[in-house]
C-alpha atoms as a PDB file:
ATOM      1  CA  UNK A   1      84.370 105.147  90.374  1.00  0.00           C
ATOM      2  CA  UNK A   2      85.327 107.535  93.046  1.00  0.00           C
ATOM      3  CA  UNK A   3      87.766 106.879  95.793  1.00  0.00           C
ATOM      4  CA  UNK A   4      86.590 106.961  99.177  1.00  0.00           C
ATOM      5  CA  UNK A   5      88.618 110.506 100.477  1.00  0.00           C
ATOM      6  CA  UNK A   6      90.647 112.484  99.275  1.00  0.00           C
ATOM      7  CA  UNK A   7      93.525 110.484 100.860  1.00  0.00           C
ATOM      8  CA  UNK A   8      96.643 112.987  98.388  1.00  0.00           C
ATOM      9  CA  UNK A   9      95.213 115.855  99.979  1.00  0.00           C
ATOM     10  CA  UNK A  10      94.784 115.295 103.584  1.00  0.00           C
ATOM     11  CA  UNK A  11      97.441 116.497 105.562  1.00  0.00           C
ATOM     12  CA  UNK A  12      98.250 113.262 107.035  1.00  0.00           C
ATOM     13  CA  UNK A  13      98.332 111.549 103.859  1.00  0.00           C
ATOM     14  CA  UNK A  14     100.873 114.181 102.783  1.00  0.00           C
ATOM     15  CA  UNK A  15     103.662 113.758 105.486  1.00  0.00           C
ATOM     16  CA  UNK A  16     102.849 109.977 105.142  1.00  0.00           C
ATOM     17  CA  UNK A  17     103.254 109.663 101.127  1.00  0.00           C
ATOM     18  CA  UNK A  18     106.371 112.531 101.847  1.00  0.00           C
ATOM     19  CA  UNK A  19     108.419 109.181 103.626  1.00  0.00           C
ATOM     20  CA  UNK A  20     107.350 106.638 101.058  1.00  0.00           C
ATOM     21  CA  UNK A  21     108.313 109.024  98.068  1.00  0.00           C
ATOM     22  CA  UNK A  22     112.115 109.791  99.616  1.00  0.00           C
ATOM     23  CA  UNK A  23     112.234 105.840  99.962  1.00  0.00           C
ATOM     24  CA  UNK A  24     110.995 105.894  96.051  1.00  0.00           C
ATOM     25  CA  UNK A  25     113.456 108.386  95.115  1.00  0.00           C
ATOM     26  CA  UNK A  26     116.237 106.353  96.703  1.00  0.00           C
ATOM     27  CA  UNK A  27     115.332 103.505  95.201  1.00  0.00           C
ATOM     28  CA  UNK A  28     114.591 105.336  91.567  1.00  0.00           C
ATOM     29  CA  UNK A  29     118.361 106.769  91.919  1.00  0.00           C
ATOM     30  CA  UNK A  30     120.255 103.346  92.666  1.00  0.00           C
ATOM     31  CA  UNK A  31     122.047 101.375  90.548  1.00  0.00           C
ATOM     32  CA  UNK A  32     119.125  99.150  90.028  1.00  0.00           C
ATOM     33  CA  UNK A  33     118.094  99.432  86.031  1.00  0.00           C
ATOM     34  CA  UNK A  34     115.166 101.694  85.044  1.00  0.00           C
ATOM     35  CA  UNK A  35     113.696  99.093  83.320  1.00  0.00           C
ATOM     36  CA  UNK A  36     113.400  96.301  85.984  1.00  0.00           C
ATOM     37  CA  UNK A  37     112.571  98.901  88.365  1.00  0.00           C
ATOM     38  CA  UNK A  38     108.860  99.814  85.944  1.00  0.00           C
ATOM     39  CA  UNK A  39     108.165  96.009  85.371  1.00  0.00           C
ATOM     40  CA  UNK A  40     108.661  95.314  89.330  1.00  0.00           C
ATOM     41  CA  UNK A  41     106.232  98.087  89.715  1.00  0.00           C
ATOM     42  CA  UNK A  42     103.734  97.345  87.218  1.00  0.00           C
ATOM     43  CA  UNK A  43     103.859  93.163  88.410  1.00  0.00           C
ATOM     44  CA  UNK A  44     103.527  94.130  91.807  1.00  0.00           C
ATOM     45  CA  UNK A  45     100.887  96.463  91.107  1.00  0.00           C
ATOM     46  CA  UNK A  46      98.646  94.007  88.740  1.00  0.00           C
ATOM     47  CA  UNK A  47      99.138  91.463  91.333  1.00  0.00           C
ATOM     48  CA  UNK A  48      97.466  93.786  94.037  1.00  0.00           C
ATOM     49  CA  UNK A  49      94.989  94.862  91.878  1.00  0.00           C
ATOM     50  CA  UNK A  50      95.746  98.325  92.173  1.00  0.00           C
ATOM     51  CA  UNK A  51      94.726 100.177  88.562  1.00  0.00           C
ATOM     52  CA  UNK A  52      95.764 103.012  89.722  1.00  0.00           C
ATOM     53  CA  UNK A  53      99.499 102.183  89.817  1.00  0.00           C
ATOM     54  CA  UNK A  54      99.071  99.816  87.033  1.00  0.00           C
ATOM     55  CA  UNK A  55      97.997 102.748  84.519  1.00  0.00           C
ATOM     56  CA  UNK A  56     101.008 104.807  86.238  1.00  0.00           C
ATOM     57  CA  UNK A  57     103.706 102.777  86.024  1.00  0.00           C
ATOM     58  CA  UNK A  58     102.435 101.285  82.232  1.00  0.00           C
ATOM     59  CA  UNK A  59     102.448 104.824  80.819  1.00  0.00           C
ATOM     60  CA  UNK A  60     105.795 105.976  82.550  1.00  0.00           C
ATOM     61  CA  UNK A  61     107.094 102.470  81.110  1.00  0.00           C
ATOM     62  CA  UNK A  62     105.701 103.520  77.791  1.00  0.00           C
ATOM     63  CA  UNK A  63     107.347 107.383  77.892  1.00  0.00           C
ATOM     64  CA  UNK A  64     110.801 105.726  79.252  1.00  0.00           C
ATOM     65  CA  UNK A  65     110.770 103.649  75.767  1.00  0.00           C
ATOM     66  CA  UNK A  66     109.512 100.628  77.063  1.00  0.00           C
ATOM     67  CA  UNK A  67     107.699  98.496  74.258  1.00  0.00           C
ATOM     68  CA  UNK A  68     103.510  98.175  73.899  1.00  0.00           C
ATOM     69  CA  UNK A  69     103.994  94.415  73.607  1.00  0.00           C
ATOM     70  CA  UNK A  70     106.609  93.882  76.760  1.00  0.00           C
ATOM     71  CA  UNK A  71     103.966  95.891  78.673  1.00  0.00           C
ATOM     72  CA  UNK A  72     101.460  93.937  77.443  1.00  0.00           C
ATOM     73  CA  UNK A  73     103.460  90.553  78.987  1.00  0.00           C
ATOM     74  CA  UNK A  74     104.332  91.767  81.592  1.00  0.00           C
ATOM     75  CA  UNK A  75     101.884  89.506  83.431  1.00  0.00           C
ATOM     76  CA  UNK A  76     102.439  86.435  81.620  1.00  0.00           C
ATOM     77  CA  UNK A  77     105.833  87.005  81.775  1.00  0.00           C
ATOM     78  CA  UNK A  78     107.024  83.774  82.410  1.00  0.00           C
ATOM     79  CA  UNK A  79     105.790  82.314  78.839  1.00  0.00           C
ATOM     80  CA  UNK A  80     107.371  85.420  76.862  1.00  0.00           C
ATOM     81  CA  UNK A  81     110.563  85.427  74.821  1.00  0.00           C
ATOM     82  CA  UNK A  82     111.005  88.748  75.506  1.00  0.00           C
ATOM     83  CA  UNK A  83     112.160  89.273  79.246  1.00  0.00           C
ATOM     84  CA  UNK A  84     115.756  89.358  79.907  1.00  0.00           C
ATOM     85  CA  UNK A  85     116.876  86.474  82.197  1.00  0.00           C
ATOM     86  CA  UNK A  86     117.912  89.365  84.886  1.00  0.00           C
ATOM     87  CA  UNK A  87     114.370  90.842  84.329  1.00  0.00           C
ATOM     88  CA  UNK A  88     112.688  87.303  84.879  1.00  0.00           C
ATOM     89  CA  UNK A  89     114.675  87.046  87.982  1.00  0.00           C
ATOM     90  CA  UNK A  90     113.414  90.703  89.085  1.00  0.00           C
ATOM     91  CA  UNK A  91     109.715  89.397  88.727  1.00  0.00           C
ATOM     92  CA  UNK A  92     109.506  86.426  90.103  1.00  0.00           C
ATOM     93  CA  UNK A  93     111.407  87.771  93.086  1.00  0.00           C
ATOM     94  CA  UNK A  94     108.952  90.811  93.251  1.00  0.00           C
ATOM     95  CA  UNK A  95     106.173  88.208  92.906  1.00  0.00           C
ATOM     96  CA  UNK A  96     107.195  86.000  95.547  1.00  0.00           C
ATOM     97  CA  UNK A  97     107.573  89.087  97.784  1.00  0.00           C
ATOM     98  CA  UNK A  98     103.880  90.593  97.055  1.00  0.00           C
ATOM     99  CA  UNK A  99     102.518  87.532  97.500  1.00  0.00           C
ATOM    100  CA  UNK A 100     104.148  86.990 101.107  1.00  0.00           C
ATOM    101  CA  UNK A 101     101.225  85.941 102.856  1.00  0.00           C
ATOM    102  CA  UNK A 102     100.324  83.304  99.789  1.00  0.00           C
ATOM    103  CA  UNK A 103     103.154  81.287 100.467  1.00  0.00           C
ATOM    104  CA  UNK A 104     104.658  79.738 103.448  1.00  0.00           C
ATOM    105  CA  UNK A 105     108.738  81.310 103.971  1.00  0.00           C
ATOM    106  CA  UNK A 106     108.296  84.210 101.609  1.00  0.00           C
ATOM    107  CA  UNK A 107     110.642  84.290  99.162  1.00  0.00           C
ATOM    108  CA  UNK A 108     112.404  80.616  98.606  1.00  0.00           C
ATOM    109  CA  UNK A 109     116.536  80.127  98.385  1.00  0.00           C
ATOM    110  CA  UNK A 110     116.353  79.370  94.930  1.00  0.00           C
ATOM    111  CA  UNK A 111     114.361  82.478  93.520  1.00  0.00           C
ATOM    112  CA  UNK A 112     116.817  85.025  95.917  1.00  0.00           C
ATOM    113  CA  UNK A 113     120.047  82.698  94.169  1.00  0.00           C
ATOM    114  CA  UNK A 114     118.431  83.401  90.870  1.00  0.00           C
ATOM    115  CA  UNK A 115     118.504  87.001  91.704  1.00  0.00           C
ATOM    116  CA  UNK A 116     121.683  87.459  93.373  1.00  0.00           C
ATOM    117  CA  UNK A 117     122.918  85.519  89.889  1.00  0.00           C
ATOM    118  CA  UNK A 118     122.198  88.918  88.175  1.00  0.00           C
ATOM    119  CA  UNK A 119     121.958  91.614  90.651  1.00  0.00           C
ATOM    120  CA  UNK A 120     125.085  93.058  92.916  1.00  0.00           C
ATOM    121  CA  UNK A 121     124.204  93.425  96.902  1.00  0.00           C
ATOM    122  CA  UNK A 122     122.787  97.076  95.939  1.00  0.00           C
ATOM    123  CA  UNK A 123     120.643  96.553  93.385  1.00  0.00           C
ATOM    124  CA  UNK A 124     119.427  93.523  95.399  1.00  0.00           C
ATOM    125  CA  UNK A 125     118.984  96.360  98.154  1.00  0.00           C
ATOM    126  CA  UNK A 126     117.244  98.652  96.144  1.00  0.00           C
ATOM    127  CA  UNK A 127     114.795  95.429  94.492  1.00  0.00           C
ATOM    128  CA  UNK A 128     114.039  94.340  97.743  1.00  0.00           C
ATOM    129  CA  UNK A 129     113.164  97.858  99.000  1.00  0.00           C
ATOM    130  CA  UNK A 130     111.347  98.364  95.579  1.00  0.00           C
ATOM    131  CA  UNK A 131     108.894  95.561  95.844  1.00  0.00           C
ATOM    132  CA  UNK A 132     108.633  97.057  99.488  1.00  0.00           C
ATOM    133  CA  UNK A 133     107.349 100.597  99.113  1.00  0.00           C
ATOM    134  CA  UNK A 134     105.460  99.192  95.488  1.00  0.00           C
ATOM    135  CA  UNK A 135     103.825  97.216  97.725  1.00  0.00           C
ATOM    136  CA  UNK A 136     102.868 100.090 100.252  1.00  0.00           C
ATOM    137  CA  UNK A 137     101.585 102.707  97.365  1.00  0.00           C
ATOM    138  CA  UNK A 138      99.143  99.861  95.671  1.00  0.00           C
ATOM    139  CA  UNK A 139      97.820  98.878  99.663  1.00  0.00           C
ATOM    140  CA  UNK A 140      96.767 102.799  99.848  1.00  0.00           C
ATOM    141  CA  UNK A 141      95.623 102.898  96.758  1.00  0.00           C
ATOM    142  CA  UNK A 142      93.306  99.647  96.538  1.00  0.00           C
ATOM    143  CA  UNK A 143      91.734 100.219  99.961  1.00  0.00           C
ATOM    144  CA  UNK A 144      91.047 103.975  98.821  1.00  0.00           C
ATOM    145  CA  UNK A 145      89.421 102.408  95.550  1.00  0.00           C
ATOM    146  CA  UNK A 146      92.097 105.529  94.051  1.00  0.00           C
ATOM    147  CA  UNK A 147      90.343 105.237  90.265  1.00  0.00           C
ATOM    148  CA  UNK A 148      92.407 104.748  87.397  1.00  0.00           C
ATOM    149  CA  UNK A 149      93.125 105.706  83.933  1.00  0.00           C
ATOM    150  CA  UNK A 150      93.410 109.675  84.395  1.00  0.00           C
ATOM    151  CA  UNK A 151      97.314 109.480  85.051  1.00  0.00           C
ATOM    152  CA  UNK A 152      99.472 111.725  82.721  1.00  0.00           C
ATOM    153  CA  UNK A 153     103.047 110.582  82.786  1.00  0.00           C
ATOM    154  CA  UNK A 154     104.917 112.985  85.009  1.00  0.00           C
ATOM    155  CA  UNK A 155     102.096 113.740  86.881  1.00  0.00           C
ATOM    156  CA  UNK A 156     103.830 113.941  90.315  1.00  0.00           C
ATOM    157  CA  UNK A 157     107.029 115.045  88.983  1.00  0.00           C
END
């Protein structure tokens, strides 16, 4: 497979990924856990289809720590034992958000409730502006066809 352009290396590309990487890095930096923050990321990404950011954000899971069979539940999360209730609350959250234009009123009361249950108004900041700019690198990357598998953890520093 072979993406359509060279989208990382146009110039255009570069001062548009240079916004959505400072909103990244913000979000990376809060007080929103690691952890949630890579499942979000790799839900949101398998949802969208993008394997580009699903072999990322599996293999910087996997250097972080993060455990071959959590990764490998990650989308069938909701029948596995091993999700915190805070990280169940993170997914179907980012879930509902992915999926906006799948269901009628985004988000529902009771899934944001769930969330605020386990999250403080930050880190509910920082999830809502993760499943936001998650959402934004998988759109680039799917309509690019941006191959996957190649990613080295660390990659883009």
């Amino acid at each position: 497979m072979e993406s359509r352009l060279n989208y990382f290396g146009h110039p255009l590309a570069g001062k548009v990924l240079k916004h959505i990487n400072s909103a990244a890095k913000l979000v990376a930096d809060s007080a929103l856990p690691s952890t949630v923050q890579e499942l979000v990321k790799i839900r949101a990404s398998q949802i969208n289809g993008c394997g580009f950011c699903t072999d990322m954000h599996t293999k910087d899971a996997a250097q972080a720590g993060e455990t071959q069979q959590r990764l490998h539940l990650v989308a069938a999360w909701r029948e596995a034992k091993v999700f915190t209730e805070a990280e169940r609350a993170a997914l179907e959250l980012a879930e509902q958000g992915t999926r906006v234009a799948d269901a009628a009123g985004g988000v529902s009361d009771e899934v944001w409730a769930n969330a605020a249950k386990h999250f403080d108004e930050e880190q509910l900041v920082a999830l809502i502006s993760l499943v936001a700019v998650i959402n934004a690198y998988n759109r680039v990357n799917v309509i690019n066809q941006q191959p996957a598998g190649d990613y080295q953890p660390g990659q883009f520093g």
